[in-house]
Protein backbone atom coordinates (compact mmCIF):
# COMPACT_ATOMS: atom_id res chain seq x y z
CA UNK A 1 50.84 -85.35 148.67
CA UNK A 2 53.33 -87.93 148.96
CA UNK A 3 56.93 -88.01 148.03
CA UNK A 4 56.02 -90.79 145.74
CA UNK A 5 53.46 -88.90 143.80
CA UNK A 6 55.88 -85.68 143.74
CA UNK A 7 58.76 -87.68 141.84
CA UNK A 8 55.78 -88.77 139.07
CA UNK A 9 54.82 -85.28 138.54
CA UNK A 10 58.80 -84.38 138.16
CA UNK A 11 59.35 -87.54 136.30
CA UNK A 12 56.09 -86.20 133.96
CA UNK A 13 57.62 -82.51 133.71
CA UNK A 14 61.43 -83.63 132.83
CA UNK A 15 59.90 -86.66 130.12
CA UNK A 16 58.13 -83.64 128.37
CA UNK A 17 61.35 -81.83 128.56
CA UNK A 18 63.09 -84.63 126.48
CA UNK A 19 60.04 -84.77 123.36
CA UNK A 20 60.70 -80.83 123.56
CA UNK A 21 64.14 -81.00 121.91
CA UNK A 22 62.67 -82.82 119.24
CA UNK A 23 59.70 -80.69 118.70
CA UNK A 24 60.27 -77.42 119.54
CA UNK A 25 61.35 -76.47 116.09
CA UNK A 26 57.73 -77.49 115.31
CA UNK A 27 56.62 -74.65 117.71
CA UNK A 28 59.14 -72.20 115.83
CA UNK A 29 57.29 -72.83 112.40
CA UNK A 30 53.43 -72.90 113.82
CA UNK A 31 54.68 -69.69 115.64
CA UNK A 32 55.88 -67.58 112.64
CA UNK A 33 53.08 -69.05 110.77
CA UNK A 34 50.16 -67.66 113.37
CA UNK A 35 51.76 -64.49 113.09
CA UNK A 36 52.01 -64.18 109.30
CA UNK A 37 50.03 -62.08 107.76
CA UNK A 38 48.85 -60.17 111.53
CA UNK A 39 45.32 -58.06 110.91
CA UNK A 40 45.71 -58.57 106.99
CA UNK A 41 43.03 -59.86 104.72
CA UNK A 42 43.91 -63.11 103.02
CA UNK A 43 45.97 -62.37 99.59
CA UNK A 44 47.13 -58.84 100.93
CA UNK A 45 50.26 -59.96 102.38
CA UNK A 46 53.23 -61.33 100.91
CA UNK A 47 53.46 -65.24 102.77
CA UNK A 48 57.27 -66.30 104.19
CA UNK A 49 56.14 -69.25 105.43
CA UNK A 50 53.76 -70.73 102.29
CA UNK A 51 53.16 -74.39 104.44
CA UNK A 52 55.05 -76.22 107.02
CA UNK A 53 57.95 -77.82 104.99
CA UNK A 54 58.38 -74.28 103.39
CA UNK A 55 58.80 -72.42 106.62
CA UNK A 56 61.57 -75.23 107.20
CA UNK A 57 63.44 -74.62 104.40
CA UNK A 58 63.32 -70.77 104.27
CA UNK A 59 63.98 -70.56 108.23
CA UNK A 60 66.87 -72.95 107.79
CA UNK A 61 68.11 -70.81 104.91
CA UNK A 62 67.64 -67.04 106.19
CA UNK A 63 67.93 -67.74 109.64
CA UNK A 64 70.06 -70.80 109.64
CA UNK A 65 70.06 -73.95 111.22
CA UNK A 66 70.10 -72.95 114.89
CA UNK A 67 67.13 -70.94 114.24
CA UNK A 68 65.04 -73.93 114.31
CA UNK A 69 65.70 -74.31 118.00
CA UNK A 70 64.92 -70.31 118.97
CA UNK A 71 62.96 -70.24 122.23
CA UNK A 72 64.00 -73.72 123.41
CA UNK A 73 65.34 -72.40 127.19
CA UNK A 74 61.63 -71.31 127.70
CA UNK A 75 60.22 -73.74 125.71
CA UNK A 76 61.64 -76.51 128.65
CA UNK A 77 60.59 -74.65 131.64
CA UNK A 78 57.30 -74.09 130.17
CA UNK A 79 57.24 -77.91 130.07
CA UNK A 80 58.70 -78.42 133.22
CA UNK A 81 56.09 -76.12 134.87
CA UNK A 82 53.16 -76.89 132.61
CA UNK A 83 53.33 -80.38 133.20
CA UNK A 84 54.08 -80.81 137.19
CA UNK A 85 51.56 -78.27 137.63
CA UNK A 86 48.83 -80.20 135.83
CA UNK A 87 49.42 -83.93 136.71
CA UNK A 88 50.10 -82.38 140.36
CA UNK A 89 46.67 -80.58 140.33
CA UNK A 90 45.20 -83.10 138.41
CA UNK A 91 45.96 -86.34 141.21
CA UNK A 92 45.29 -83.89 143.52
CA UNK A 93 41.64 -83.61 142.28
CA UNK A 94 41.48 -87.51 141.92
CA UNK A 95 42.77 -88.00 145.43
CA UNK A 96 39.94 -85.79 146.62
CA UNK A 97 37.48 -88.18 144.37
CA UNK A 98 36.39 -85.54 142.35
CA UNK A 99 37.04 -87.21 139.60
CA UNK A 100 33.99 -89.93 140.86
CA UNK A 101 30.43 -89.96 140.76
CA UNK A 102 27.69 -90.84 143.57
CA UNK A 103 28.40 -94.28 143.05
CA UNK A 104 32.07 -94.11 143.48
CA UNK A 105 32.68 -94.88 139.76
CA UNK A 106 34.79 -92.52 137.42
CA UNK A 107 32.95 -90.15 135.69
CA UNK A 108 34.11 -89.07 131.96
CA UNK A 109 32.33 -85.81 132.24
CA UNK A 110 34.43 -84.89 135.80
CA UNK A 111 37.35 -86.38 134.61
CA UNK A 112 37.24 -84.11 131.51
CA UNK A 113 36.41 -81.16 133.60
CA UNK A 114 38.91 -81.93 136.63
CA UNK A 115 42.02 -82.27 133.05
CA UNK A 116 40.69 -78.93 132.12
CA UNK A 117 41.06 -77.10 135.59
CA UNK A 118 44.40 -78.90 136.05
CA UNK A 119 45.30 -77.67 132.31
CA UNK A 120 44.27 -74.09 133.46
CA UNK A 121 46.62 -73.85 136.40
CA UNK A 122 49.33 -75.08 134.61
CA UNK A 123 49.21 -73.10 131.90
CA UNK A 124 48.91 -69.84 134.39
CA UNK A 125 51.61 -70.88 136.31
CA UNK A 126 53.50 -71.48 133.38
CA UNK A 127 52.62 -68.20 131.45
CA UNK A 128 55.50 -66.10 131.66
CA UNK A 129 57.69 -68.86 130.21
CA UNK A 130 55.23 -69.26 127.25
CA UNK A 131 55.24 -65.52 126.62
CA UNK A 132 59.17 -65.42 126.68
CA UNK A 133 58.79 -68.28 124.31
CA UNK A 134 56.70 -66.68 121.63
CA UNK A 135 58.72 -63.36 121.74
CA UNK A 136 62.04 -65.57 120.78
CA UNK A 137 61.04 -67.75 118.59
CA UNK A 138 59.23 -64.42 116.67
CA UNK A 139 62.52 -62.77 116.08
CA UNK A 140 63.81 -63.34 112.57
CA UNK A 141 65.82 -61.56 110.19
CA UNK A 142 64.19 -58.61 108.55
CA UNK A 143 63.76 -60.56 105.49
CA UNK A 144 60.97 -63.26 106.64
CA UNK A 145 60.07 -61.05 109.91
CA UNK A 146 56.68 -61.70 110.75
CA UNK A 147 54.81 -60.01 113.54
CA UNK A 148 56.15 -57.59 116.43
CA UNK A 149 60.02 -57.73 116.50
CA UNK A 150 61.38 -57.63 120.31
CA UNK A 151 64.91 -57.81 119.86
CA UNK A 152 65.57 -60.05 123.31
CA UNK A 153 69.04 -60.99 123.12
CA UNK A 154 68.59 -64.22 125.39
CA UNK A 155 65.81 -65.54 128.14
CA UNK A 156 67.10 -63.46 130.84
CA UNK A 157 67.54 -60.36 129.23
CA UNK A 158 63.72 -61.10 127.46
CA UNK A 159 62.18 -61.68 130.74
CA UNK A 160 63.89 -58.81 132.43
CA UNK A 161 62.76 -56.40 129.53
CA UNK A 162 59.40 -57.62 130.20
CA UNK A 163 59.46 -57.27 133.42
CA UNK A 164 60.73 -53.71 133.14
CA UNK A 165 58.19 -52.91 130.90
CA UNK A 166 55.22 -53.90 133.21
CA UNK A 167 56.13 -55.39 136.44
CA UNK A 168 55.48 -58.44 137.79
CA UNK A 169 51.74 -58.34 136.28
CA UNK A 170 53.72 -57.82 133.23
CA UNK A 171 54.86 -61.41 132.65
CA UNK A 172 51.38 -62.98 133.02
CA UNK A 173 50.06 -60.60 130.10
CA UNK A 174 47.82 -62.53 127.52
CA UNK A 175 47.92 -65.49 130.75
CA UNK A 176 43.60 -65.65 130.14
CA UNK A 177 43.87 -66.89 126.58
CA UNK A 178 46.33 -69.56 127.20
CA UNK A 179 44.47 -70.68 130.03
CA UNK A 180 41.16 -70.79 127.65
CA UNK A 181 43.64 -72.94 124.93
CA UNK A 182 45.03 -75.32 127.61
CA UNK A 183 41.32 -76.39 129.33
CA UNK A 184 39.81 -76.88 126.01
CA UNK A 185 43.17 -79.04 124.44
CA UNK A 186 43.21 -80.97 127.57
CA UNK A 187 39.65 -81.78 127.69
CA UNK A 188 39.49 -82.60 123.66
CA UNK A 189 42.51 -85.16 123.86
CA UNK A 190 41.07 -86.56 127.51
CA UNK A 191 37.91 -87.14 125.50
CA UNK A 192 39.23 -88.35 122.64
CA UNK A 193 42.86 -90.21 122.91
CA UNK A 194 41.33 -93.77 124.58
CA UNK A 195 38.63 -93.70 122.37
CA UNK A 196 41.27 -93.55 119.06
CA UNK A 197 43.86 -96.02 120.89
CA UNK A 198 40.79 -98.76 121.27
CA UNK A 199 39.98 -97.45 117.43
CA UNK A 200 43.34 -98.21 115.97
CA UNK A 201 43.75 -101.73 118.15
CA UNK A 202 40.38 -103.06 116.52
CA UNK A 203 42.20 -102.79 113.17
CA UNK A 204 44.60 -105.66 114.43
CA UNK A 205 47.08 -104.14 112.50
CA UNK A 206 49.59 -103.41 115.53
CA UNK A 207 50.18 -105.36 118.09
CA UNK A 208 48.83 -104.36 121.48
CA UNK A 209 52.39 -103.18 122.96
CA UNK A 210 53.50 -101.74 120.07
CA UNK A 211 54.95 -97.82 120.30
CA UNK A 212 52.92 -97.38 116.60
CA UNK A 213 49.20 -98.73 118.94
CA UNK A 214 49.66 -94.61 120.83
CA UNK A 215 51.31 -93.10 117.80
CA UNK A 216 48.20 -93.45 115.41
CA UNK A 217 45.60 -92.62 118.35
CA UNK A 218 47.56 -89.49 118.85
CA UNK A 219 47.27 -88.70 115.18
CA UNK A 220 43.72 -89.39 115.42
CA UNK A 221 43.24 -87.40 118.94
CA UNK A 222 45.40 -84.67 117.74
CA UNK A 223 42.88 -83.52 114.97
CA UNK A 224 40.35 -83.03 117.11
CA UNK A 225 42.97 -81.64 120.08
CA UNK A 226 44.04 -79.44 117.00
CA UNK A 227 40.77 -78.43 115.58
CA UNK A 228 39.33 -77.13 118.95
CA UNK A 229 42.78 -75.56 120.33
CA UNK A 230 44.35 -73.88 117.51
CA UNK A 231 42.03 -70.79 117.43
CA UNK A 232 42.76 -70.23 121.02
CA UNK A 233 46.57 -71.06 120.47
CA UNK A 234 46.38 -68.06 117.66
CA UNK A 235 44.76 -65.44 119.79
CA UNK A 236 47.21 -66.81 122.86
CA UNK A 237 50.66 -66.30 120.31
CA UNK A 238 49.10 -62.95 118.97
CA UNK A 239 48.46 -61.49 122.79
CA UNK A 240 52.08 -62.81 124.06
CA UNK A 241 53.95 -61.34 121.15
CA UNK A 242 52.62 -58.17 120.88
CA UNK A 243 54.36 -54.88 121.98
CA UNK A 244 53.31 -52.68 124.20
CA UNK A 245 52.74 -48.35 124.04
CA UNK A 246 54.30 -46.14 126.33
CA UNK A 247 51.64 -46.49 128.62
CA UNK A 248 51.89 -50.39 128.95
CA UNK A 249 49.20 -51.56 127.06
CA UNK A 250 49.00 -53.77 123.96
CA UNK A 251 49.54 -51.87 120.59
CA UNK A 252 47.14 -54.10 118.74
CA UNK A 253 44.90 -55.55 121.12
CA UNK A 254 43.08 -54.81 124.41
CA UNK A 255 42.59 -57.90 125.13
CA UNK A 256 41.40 -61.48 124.58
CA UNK A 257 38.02 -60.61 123.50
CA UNK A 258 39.01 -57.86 121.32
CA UNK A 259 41.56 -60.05 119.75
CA UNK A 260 39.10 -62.40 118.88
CA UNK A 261 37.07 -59.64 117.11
CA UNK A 262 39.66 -58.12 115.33
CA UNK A 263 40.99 -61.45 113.69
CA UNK A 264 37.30 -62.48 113.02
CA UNK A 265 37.17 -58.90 110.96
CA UNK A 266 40.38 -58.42 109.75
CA UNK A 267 41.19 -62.44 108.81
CA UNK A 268 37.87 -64.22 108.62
CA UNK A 269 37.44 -67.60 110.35
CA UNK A 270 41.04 -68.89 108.15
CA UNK A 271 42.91 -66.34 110.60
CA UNK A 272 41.99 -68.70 113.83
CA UNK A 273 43.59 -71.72 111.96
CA UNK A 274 47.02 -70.52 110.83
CA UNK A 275 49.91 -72.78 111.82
CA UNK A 276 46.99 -75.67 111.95
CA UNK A 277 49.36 -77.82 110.26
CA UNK A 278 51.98 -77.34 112.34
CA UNK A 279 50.41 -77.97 115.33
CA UNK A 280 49.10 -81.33 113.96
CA UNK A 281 52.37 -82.17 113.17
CA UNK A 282 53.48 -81.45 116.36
CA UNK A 283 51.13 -83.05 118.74
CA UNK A 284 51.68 -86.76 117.60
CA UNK A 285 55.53 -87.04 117.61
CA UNK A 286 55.31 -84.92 120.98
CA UNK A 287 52.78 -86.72 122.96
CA UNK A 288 54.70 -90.41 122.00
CA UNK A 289 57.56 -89.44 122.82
CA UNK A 290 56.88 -87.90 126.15
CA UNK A 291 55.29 -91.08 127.01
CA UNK A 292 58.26 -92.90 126.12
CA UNK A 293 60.61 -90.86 127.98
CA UNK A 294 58.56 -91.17 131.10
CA UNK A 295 57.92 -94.57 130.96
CA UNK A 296 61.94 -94.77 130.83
CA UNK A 297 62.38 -92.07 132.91
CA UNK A 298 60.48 -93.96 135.60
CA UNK A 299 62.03 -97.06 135.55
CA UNK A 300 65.60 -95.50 135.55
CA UNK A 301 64.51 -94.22 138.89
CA UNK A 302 63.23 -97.37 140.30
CA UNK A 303 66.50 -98.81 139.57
CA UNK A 304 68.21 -95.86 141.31
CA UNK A 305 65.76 -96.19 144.37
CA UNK A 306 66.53 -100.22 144.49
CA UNK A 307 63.35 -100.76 143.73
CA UNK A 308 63.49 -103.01 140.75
């Protein structure tokens, strides 16, 4: 791979870094939210967090202000990681022409596939950063507490408790589901973003350069990225956060298919979509403005390389 390509991927990993300031507090609300309520029937359980601009409000007020931005150290390498990892493995696939049929054309089908292998390595790679992630961003005061309560008092001491608790095997725990929830996100918006940008520039309502043209696509995309994810991204935050026995394994679940089953039983099908709205609003201000920050990103090192 060439140095070239290997300052893109970096480029890609530090832009994402940039849209996570701004949206992490996002992943702070859809977080408490997919925990609310954990193996309870809907109506049984007394909801913190009634909807997205509620959760806000009473984080902001219990918590305070800072709250919002629990979980961002491991919220940025998870970027970082996520995101070199997949465009790497990604133009790694293309370079191979995998990505092509018989007739040397690109294929949508192995393009889709080839995002959702490249989404599945990153998001292994990236696990233990994830997991750290959920765990912080969890914690609350005992008031709105929802889910398992770690106690980490910072990213080092939460990934050394971790790693105390079960080795080295011990940070990739509840790796499987996120790997499921990154191939099918990636292959949902790869299959559905162009489609919604060529959508929204029929309308002629934006011009063809403007930052609103990917904004609304990503709206668009991001329902059906959001639709097809967010059960995965539930079982994935549920497997992360829980604690573990003293024999090192999970005090609620076994494992990703008996996490599925228990939420199906205990929850019904509403239990897969909690923090839904969240996510949505997430996804749309996220995607945009990693794209901007790369796009800037990449010229500000063109100009350092005297290339421009």
């Amino acid at each position: 791979m060439s140095s070239a390509n290997v300052s893109e991927f970096f480029l890609g990993g530090v832009a994402a870094c940039g849209a996570c300031l701004f949206s992490n507090p996002l992943e702070v609300v859809k977080t408490r939210m997919q925990l609310q309520g954990e193996l309870k029937a809907r109506g049984t359980y007394h909801r913190h967090y009634r909807h997205v601009f509620h959760a806000f409000y009473t984080i902001g007020r219990v918590d305070g202000l800072r709250a919002l931005q629990k979980g961002l150290v491991p919220a940025l390498w998870y970027q970082l990681f996520m995101n070199g990892v997949r465009l790497g493995s990604y133009q790694c696939l293309v370079n191979l022409g995998l990505t092509r049929n018989a007739k040397g054309e690109v294929s949508v089908l192995r393009s889709v596939a080839a995002g959702a292998f490249a989404g599945c390595t990153g998001a292994f790679i990236s696990s233990p950063f994830y997991m750290v992630k959920t765990h912080l961003q969890a914690q609350s005061h005992s008031v709105i507490a929802v889910g398992y309560q770690h106690q980490h008092t910072s990213f080092t001491a939460a990934v050394l408790h971790i790693f105390r608790e079960g080795g080295v095997t011990g940070l990739w725990r509840g790796a499987t589901a996120a790997m499921v929830r990154v191939s099918f996100g990636s292959a949902a918006q790869l299959s559905t973003f162009s489609t919604s940008k060529e959508m929204v520039l029929k309308t002629n309502f934006f011009h063809p350069q403007s930052v609103a043209v990917p904004l609304f696509a990503s709206m668009a995309s991001g329902v059906a990225v959001v639709c097809v994810m967010t059960p995965f991204d539930v079982i994935s935050t549920r497997l992360y956060n829980q604690g573990l026995d003293t024999g090192g394994k999970g005090v609620y679940y076994s494992g990703f298919a008996d996490c599925l089953a228990k939420i199906y039983k205990k929850e019904g099908l509403f239990g897969f979509y909690k923090g839904w709205s969240a996510s949505w609003f997430r996804t749309a201000p996220h995607t945009v403005l990693s794209l901007l920050f790369w796009d800037e990103a990449r010229k500000l090192y063109k100009k350092l390389k005297g290339l421009v």
